[in-house]
Protein backbone atom coordinates (compact mmCIF):
# COMPACT_ATOMS: atom_id res chain seq x y z
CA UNK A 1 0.00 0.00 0.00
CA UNK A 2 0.92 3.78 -0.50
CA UNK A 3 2.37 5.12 2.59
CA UNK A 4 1.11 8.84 1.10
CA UNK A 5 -1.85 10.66 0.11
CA UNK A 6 -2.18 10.65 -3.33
CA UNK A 7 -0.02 14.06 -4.20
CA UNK A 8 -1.98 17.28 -5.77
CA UNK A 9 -0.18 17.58 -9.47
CA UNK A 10 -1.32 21.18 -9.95
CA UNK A 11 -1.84 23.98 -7.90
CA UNK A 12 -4.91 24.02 -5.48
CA UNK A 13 -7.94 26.78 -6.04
CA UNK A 14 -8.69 28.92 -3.48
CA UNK A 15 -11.90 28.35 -1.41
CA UNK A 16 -12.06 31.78 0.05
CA UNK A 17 -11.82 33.99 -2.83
CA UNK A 18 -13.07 37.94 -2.21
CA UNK A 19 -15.90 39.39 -3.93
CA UNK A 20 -15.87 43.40 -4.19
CA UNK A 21 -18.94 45.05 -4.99
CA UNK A 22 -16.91 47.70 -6.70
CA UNK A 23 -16.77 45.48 -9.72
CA UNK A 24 -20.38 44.57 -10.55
CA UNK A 25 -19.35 43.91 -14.11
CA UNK A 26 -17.68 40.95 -13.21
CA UNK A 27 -20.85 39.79 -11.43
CA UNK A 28 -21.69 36.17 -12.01
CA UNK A 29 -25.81 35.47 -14.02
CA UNK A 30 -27.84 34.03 -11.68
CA UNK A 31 -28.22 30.77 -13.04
CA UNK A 32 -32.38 31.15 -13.73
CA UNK A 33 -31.80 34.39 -15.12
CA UNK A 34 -35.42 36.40 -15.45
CA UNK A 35 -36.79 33.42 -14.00
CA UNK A 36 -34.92 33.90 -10.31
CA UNK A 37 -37.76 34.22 -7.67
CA UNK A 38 -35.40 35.50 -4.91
CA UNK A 39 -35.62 39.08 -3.62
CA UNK A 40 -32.84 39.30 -0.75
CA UNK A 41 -30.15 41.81 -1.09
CA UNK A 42 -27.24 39.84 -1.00
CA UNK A 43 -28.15 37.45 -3.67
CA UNK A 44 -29.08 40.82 -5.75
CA UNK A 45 -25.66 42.34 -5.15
CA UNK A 46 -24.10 39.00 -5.89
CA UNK A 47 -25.85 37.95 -9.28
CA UNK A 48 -26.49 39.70 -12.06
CA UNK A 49 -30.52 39.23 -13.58
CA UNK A 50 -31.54 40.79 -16.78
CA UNK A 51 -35.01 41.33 -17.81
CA UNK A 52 -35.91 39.81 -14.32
CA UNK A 53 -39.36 39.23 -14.69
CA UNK A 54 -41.40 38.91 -10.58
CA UNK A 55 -42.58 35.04 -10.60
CA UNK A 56 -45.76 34.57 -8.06
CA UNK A 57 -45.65 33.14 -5.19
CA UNK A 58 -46.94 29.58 -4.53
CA UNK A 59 -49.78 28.79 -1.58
CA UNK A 60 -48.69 25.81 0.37
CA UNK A 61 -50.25 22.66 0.88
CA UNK A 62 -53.90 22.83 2.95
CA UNK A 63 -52.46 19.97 5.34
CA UNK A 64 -50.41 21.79 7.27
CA UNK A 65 -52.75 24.84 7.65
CA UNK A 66 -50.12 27.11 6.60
CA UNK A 67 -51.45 30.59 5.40
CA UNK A 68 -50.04 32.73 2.57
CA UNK A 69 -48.36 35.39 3.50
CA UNK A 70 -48.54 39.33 1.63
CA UNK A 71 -45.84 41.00 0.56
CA UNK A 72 -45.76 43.23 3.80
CA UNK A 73 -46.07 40.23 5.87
CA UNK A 74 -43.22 39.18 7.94
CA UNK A 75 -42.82 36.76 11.05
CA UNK A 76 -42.67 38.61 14.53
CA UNK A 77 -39.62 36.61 15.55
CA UNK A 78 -38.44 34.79 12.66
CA UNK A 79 -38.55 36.17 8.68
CA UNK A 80 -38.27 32.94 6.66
CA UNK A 81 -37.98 34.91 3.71
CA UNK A 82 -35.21 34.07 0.47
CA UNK A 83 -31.72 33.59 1.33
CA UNK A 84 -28.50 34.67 -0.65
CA UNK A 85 -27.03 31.21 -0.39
CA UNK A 86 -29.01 28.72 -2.09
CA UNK A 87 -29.87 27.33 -5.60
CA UNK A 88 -26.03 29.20 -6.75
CA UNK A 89 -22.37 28.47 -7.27
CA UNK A 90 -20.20 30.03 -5.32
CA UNK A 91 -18.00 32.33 -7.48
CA UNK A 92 -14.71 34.30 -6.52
CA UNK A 93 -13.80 38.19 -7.85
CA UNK A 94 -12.47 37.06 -10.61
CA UNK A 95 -15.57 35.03 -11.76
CA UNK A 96 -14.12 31.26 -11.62
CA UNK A 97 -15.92 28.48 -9.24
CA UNK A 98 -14.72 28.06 -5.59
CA UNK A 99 -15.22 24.39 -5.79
CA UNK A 100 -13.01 21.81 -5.13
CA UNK A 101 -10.98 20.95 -8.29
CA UNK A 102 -10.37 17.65 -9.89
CA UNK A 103 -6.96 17.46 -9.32
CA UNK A 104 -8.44 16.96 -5.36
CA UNK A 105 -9.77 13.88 -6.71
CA UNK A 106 -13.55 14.84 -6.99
CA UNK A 107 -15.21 15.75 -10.48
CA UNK A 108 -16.96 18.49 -10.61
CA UNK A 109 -18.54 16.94 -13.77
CA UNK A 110 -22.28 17.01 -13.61
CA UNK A 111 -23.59 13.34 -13.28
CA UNK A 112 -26.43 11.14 -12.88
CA UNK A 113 -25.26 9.96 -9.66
CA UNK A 114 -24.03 13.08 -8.33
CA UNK A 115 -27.02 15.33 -9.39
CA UNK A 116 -30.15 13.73 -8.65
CA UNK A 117 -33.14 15.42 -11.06
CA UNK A 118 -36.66 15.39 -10.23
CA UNK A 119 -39.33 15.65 -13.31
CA UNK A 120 -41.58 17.00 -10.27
CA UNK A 121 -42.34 17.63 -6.92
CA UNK A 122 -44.31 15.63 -4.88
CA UNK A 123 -47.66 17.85 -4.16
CA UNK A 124 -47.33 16.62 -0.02
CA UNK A 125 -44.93 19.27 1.15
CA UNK A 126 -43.34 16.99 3.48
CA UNK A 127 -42.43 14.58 1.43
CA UNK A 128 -40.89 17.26 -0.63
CA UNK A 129 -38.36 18.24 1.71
CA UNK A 130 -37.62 14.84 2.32
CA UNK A 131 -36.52 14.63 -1.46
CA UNK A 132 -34.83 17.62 -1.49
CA UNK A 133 -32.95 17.09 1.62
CA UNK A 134 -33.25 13.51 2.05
CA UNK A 135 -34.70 13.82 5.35
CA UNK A 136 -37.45 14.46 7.26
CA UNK A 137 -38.21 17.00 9.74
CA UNK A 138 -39.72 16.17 12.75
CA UNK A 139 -43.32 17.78 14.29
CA UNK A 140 -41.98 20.78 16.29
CA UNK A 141 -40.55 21.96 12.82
CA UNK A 142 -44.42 22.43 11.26
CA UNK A 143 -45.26 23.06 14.96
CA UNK A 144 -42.73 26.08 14.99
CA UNK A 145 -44.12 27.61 11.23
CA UNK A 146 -47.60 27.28 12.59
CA UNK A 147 -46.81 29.71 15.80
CA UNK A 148 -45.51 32.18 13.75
CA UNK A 149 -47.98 32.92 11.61
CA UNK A 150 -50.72 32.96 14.19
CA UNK A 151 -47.90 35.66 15.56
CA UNK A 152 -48.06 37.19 12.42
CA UNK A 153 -51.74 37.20 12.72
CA UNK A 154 -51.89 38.56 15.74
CA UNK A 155 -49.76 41.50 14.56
CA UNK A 156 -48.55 41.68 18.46
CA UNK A 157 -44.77 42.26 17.77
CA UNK A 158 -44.60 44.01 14.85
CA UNK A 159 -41.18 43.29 13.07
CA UNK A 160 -38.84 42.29 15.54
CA UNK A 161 -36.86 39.49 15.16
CA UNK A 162 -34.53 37.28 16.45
CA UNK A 163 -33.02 34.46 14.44
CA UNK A 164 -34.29 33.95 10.54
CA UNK A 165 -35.92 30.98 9.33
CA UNK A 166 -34.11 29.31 6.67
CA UNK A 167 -33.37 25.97 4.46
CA UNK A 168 -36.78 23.54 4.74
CA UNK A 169 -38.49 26.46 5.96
CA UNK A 170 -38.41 28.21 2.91
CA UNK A 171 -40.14 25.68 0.97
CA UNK A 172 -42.81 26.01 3.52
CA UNK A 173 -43.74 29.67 2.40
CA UNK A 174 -42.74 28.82 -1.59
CA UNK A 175 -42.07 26.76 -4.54
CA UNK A 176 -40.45 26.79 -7.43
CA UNK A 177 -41.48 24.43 -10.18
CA UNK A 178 -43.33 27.20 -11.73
CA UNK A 179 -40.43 28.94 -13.07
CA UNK A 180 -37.68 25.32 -13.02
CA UNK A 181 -39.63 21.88 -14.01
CA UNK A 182 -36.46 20.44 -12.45
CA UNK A 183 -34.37 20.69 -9.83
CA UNK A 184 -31.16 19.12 -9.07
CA UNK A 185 -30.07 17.63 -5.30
CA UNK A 186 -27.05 19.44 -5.13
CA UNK A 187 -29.25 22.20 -5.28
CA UNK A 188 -30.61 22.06 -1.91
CA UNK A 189 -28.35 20.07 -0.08
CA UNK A 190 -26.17 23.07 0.06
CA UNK A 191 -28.55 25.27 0.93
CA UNK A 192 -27.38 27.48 3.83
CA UNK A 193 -24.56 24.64 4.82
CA UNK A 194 -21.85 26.29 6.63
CA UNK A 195 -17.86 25.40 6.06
CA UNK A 196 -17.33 23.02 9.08
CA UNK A 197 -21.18 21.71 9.24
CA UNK A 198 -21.07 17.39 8.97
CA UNK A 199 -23.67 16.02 6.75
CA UNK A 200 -25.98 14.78 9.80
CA UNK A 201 -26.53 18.73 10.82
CA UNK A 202 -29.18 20.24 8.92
CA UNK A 203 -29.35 24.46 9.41
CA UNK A 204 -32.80 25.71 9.76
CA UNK A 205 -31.67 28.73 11.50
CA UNK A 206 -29.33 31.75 10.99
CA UNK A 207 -28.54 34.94 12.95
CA UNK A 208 -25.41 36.40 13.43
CA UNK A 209 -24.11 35.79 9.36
CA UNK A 210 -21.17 38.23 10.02
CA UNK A 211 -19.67 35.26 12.42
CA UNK A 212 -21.16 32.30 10.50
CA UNK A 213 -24.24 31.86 13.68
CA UNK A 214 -26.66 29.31 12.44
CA UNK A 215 -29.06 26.30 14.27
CA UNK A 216 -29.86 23.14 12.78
CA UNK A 217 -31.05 20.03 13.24
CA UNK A 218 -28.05 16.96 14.11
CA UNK A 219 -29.37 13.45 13.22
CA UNK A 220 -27.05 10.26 13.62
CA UNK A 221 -28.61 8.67 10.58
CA UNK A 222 -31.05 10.18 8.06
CA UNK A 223 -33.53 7.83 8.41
CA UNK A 224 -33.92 8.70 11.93
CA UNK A 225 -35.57 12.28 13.46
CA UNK A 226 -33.02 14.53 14.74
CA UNK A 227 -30.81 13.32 17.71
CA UNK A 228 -30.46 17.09 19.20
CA UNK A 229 -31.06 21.26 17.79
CA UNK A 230 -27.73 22.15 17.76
CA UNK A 231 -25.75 25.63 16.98
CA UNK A 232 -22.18 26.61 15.61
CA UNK A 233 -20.50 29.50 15.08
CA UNK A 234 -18.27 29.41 12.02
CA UNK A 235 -15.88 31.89 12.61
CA UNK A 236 -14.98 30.19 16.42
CA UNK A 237 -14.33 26.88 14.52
CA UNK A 238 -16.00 23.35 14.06
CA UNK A 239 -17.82 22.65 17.68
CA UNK A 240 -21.25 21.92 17.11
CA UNK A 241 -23.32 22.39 20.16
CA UNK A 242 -26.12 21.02 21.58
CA UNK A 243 -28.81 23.14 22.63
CA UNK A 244 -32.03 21.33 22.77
CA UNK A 245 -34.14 18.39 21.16
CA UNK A 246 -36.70 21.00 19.60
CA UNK A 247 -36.76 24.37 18.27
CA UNK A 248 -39.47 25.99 20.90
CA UNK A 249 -36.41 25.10 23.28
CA UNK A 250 -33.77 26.51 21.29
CA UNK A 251 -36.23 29.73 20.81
CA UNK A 252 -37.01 30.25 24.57
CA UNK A 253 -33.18 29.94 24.93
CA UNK A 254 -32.75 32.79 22.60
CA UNK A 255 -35.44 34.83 24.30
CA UNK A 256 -34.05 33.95 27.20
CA UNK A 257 -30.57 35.82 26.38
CA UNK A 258 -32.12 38.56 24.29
CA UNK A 259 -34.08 39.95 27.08
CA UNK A 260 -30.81 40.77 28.85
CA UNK A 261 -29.27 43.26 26.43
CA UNK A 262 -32.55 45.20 25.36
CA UNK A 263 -34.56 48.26 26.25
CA UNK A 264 -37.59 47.99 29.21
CA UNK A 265 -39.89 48.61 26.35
CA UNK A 266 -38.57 45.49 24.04
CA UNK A 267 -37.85 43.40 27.19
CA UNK A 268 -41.78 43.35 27.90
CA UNK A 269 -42.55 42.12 24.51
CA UNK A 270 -40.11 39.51 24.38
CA UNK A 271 -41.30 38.29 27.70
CA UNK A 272 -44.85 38.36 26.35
CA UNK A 273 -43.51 36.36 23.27
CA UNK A 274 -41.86 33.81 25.78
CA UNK A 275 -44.94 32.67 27.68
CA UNK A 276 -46.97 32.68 24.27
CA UNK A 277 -43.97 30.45 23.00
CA UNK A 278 -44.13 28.35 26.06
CA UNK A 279 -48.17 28.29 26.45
CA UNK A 280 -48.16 26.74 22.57
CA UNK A 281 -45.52 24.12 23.15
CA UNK A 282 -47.05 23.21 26.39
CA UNK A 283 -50.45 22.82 24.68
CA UNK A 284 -49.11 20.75 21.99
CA UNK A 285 -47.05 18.47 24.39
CA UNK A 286 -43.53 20.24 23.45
CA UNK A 287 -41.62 19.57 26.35
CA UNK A 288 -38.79 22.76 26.39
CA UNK A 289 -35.65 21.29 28.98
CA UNK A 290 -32.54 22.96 30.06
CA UNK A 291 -29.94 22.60 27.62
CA UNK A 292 -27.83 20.92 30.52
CA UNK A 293 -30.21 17.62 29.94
CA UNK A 294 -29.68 17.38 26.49
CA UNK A 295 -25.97 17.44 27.48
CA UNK A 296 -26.30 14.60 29.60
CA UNK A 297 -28.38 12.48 27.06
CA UNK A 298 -26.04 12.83 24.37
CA UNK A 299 -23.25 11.96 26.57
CA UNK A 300 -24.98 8.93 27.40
CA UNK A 301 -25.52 7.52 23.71
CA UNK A 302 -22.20 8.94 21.90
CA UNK A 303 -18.97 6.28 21.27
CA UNK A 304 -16.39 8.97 20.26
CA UNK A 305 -16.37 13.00 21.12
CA UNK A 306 -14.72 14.10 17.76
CA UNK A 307 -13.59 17.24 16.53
CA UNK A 308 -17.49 18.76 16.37
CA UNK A 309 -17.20 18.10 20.64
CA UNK A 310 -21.02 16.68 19.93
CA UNK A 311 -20.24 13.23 19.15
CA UNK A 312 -21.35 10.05 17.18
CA UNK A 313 -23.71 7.33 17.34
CA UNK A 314 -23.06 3.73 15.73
CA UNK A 315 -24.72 0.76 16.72
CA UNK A 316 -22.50 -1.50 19.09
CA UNK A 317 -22.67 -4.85 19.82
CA UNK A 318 -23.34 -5.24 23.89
CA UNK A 319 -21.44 -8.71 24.24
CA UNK A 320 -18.59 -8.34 21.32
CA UNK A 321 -18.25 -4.66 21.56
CA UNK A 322 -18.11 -4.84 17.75
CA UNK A 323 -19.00 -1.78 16.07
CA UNK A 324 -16.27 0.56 17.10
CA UNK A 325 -12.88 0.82 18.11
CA UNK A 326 -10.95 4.05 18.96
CA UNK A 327 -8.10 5.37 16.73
CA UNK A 328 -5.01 4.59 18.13
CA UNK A 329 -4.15 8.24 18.53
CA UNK A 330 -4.99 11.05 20.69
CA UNK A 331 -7.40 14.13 18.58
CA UNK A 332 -4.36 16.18 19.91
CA UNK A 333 -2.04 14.35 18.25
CA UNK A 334 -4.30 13.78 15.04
CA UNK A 335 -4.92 17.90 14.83
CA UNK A 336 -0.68 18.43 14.70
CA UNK A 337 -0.60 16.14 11.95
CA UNK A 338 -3.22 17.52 9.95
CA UNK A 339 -1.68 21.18 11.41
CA UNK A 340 1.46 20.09 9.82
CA UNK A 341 -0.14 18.72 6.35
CA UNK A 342 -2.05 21.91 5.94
CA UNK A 343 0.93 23.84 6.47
CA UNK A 344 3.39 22.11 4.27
CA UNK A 345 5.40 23.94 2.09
CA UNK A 346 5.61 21.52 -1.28
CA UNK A 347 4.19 18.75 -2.49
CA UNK A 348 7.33 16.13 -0.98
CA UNK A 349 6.64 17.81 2.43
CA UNK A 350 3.18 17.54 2.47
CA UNK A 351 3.22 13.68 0.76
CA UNK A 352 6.14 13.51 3.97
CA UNK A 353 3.29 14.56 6.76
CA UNK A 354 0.80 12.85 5.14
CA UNK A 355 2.41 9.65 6.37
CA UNK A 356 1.14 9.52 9.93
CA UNK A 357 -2.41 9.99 8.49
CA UNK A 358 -2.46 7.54 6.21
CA UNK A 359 -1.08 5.09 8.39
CA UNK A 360 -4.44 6.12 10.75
CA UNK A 361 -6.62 5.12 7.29
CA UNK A 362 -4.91 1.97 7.11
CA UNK A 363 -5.84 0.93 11.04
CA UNK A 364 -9.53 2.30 9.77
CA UNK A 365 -9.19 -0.05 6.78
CA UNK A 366 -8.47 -3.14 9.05
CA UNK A 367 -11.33 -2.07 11.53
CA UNK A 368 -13.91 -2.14 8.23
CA UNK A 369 -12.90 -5.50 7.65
CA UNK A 370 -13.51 -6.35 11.16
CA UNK A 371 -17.02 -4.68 11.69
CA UNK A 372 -15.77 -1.73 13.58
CA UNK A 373 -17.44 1.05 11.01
CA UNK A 374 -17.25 3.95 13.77
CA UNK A 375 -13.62 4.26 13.38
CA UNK A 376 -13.56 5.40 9.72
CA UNK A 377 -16.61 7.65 10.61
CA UNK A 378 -14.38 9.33 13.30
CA UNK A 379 -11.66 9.90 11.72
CA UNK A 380 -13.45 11.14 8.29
CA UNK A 381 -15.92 13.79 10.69
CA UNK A 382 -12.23 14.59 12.07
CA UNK A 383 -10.35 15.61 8.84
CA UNK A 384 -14.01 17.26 8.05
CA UNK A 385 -13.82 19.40 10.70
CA UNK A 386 -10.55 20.28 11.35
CA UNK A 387 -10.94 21.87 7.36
CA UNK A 388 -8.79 22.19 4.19
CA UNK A 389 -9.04 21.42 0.49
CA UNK A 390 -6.09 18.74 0.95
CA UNK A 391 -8.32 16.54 3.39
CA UNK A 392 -11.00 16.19 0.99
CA UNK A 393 -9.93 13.01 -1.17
CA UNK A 394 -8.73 11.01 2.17
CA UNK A 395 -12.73 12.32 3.79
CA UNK A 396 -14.52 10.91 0.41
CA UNK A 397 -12.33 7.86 0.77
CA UNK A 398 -13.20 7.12 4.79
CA UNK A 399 -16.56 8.65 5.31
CA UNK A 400 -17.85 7.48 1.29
CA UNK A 401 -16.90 4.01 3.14
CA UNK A 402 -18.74 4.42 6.66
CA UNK A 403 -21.56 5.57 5.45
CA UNK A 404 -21.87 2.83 2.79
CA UNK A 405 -21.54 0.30 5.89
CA UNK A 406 -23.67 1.82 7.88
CA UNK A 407 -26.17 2.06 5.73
CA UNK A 408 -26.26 5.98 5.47
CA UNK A 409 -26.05 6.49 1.97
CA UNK A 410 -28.07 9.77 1.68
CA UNK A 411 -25.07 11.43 4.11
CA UNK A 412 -22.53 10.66 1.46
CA UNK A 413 -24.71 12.41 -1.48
CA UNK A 414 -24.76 15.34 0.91
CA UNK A 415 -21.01 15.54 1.29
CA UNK A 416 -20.10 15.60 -2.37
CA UNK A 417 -22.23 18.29 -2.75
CA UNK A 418 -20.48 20.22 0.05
CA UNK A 419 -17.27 19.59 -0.57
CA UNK A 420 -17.71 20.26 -4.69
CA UNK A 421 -19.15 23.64 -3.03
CA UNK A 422 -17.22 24.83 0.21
CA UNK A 423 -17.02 28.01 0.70
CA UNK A 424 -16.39 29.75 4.22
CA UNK A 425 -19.73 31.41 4.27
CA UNK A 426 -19.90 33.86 7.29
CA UNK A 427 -16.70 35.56 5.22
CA UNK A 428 -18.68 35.81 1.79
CA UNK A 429 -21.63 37.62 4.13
CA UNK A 430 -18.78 40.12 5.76
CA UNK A 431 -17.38 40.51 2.77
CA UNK A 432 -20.34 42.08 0.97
């Protein structure tokens, strides 16, 4: 076997490139051209749309008794209006695509397998996020988008808010087969996905975009509802936090914390909003806990801490302990060698580092043969999270392989289409 990472033959793009608004004539067509339904300002700034032509807005589906909303409408708390992010390639100033590059090993060569297309959507709105995120959401989700607008309704906060509702949420309040018969995975499994997030976190929340703030929903496998709500903060680094096991906790949280750093006036309001949050989840048998419970239960259930502190789940056998095995190295010791990869100065230096982590995919490779699956998943979540371009072959390799085992398939289709479209997203937003 190779002792080395396969070496990069030509020079590596650049993930991060700047955008200046200073040269709009070098701005990138939005990809639907008159057809783009999207009104937020960044996406405006960022893509150019001639003869943009307004496409109507779609009424959801009766089932989950969600209203449309006006033009002038917007959520009390949470605007789940269109984001800057999604349905577009990111692009740096000089117009080229921040993707990763096949000399990384990954083609960025549209294919059947790697760009799922749908002739339709399925009319059931559920099962339309479910197909274009390959998983579900869970009821406090619907439960959430139903409290808001009878906020909205109520007209009792006027147009404060607090976080912004985002990813599935937005095909809550529209569609868009009206102006695009067919849309592709990729699509929407990069919708609003951060630099460090895994493929089990799923953001339905964003704040703070200048430092990358967003909440999302972690699930261990995709077939199964979400383990926790957790948050991250991309400029601070990979840890992915767990805050709660629905979003009226998360919300209360945030009220919670808000209240603190806000005029009398505002304070009473948000205080109002609290117990109306709190009276609806208790109603509907939401049960909000202290984030220090959630804590404990995921502390409980989780085989391996890795890099995202939050941990992972893989199904153990009780009497033969098969099913994982740890990597026989410390996550110190793994984060200097990928420290020193990242920071090598040639190709022969960096193949020279590389040859304590490949000797870690080899012990991974020997644990796969022996039913211990949670090893590679470590160690792929590991190299995902600590970040760089030159990780991104070996993470396809271990996580394409743990995810196959484990029979997790939809993850992997998620993580091409993140790492053919990194990009560190909280500096494109402070950028423009």
């Amino acid at each position: 076997m190779d002792s080395k990472l396969e070496p990069t033959k030509r020079k590596r793009t650049k993930t991060d490139e700047k955008y200046s608004e200073e040269h709009s004539e070098y701005k990138p067509l939005c990809k639907y051209g008159e057809n783009c339904y999207q009104k937020n300002s960044y996406h405006l700034q960022k893509f150019r749309h001639p003869q943009r032509n307004p496409v109507p807005v779609v009424k959801p589906e009766q089932e989950l008794q969600v209203k449309e909303k006006s033009d002038e409408s917007v959520l009390c708390l949470m605007s789940s209006g269109s984001t800057g992010m999604k349905d577009q390639e990111a692009s740096g100033a000089d117009g080229t695509s921040s993707s990763v590059t096949a000399e990384h090993g990954i083609d960025n060569q549209e294919s059947k397998e790697d760009n799922i297309e749908f002739a339709c959507s399925p009319l059931d709105v559920k099962a339309k996020i479910k197909q274009k995120f390959l998983v579900e959401m869970p009821d406090d989700f619907y439960q959430l988008w139903a409290f808001c607008q009878s906020i909205c309704q109520q007209n009792t906060l006027g147009k404060l808010e607090i976080t912004e509702l985002v990813g599935p949420f937005e095909l809550l309040d529209q569609t868009h087969e009206k102006s695009k018969p067919k849309d592709k995975s990729d699509n929407f499994l990069t919708w609003w996905r951060f630099y460090y997030d895994p493929p089990e976190f799923q953001t339905v929340m964003v704040d703070d975009l200048s430092k990358g703030y967003h909440i999302g929903y972690f699930r261990d496998a995709p077939n199964e509802m979400p383990a926790f709500v957790g948050s991250n903060t991309e400029s601070e680094g990979c840890v992915l936090t767990p805050m709660s096991d629905n979003l009226f906790s998360v919300v209360s949280q945030l009220l919670s914390v808000t209240v603190k750093n806000v005029d009398p006036f505002k304070k009473s309001q948000l205080m109002s909003l609290k117990k109306q949050l709190e009276d609806w989840a208790d109603k509907n048998g939401i049960l909000i806990e202290p984030q220090n419970q959630i804590l404990k239960k995921r502390k409980k259930l989780m085989v391996a801490k890795t890099f995202y502190e939050c941990g992972i789940v893989v199904p153990v056998d009780k009497k033969t302990k098969v099913g994982y095995r740890e990597i026989p190295e410390t996550s110190a010791n793994i984060k200097k060698i990928c420290k020193k990869i990242v920071e090598s100065r040639n190709i022969s230096e960096q193949n020279k580092n590389s040859d304590s982590l490949q000797e870690l995919v080899t012990y991974v490779q020997y644990a796969n043969d022996e039913s211990d699956y949670g090893m590679g998943l470590e160690l792929g979540l590991d190299l995902l999270a600590f970040g760089g371009e030159v990780f991104h072959p070996t993470i396809l390799h271990l996580l394409g392989v743990a995810y196959e085992l484990l029979e997790r398939k939809e993850f992997f289709l998620i993580l091409k289409a993140h790492l053919n479209n990194r990009r560190r997203l909280a500096a494109a937003k402070t950028e423009n």
